[in-house]
Protein backbone atom coordinates (compact mmCIF):
# COMPACT_ATOMS: atom_id res chain seq x y z
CA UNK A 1 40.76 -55.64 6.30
CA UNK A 2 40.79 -58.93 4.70
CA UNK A 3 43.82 -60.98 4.07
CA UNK A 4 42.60 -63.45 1.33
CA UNK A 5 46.28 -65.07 0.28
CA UNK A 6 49.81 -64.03 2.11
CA UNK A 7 53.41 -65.52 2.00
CA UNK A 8 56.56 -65.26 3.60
CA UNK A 9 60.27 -66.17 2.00
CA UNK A 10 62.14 -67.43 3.88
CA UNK A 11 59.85 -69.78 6.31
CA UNK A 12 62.32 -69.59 9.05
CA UNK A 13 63.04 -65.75 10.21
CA UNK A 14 66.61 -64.83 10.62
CA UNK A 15 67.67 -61.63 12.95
CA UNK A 16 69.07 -59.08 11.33
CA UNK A 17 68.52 -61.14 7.63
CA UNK A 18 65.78 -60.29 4.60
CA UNK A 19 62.39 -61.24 5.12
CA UNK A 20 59.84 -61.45 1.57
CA UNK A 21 56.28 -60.33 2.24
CA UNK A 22 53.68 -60.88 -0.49
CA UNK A 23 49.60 -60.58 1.10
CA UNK A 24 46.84 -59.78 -1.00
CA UNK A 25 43.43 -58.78 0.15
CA UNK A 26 40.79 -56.57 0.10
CA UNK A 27 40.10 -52.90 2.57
CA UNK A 28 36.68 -52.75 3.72
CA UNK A 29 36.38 -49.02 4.31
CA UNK A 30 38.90 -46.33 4.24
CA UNK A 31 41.38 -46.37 7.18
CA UNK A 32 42.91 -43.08 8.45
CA UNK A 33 45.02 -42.09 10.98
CA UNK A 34 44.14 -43.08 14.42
CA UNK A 35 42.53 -46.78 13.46
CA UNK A 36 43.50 -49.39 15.36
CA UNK A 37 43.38 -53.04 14.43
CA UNK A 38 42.65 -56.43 16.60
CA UNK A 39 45.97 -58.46 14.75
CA UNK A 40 45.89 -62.03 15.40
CA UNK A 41 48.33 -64.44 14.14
CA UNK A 42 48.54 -68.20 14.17
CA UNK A 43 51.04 -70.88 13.21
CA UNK A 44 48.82 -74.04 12.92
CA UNK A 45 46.89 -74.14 15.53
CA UNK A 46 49.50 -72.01 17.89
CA UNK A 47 48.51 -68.58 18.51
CA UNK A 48 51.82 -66.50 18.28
CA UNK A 49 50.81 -63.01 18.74
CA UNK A 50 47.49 -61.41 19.59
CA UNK A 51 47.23 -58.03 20.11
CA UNK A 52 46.21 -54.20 18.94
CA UNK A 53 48.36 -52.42 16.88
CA UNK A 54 48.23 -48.33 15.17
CA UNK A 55 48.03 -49.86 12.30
CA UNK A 56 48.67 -46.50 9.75
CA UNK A 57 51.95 -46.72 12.61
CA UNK A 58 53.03 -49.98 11.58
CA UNK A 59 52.34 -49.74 7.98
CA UNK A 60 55.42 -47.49 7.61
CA UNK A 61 57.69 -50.40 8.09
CA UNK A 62 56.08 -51.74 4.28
CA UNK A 63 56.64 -48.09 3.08
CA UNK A 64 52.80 -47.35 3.01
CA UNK A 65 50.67 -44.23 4.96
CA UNK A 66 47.68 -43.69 5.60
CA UNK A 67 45.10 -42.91 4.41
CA UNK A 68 44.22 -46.10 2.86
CA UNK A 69 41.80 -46.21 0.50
CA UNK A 70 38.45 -48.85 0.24
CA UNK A 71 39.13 -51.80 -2.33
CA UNK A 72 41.84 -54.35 -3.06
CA UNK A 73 45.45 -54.28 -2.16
CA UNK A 74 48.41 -56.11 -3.25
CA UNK A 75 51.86 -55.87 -0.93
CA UNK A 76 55.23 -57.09 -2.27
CA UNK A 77 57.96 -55.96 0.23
CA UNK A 78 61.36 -56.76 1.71
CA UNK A 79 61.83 -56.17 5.33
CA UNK A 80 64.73 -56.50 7.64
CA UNK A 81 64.07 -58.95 10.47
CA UNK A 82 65.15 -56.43 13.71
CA UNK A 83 68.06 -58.11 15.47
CA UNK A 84 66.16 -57.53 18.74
CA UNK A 85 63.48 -59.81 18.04
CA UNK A 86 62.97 -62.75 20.42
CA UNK A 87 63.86 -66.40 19.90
């Protein structure tokens, strides 16, 4: 998977408030259940999470399943932030 353009509303993440999710990008090859991706993130040049994730597990939480097929992809969601996240 490649994440050409992504964006986040609001900046600052709020427990238990509304985050905006908008990512573009394009799927390599199909992706079934069972796969597995390396997900690194970075805030300038602060890594803030690396680590692998089920990713047809996770995708749930944007309302998607697996499979996924090959080509471009365009997400526009609203998530809850959980109000166990860490500070």
């Amino acid at each position: 998977i490649s994440v050409g353009s992504y964006q986040f509303s609001p900046n600052l993440l709020i427990k238990g408030e509304e985050l905006h999710i908008e990512a573009s990008g394009t799927i390599n090859e199909a992706i079934y259940a069972g796969a597995y991706v390396n997900l690194k993130v970075k805030y300038g040049i602060f890594t803030v999470a690396n680590k692998t994730i089920d990713l047809c597990e996770k995708i749930t939480l944007i309302k998607k399943e697996c499979p996924l097929k090959k080509g471009s992809f365009h997400i526009s969601e609203v998530v809850d932030v959980p109000t166990s996240m860490r500070k």
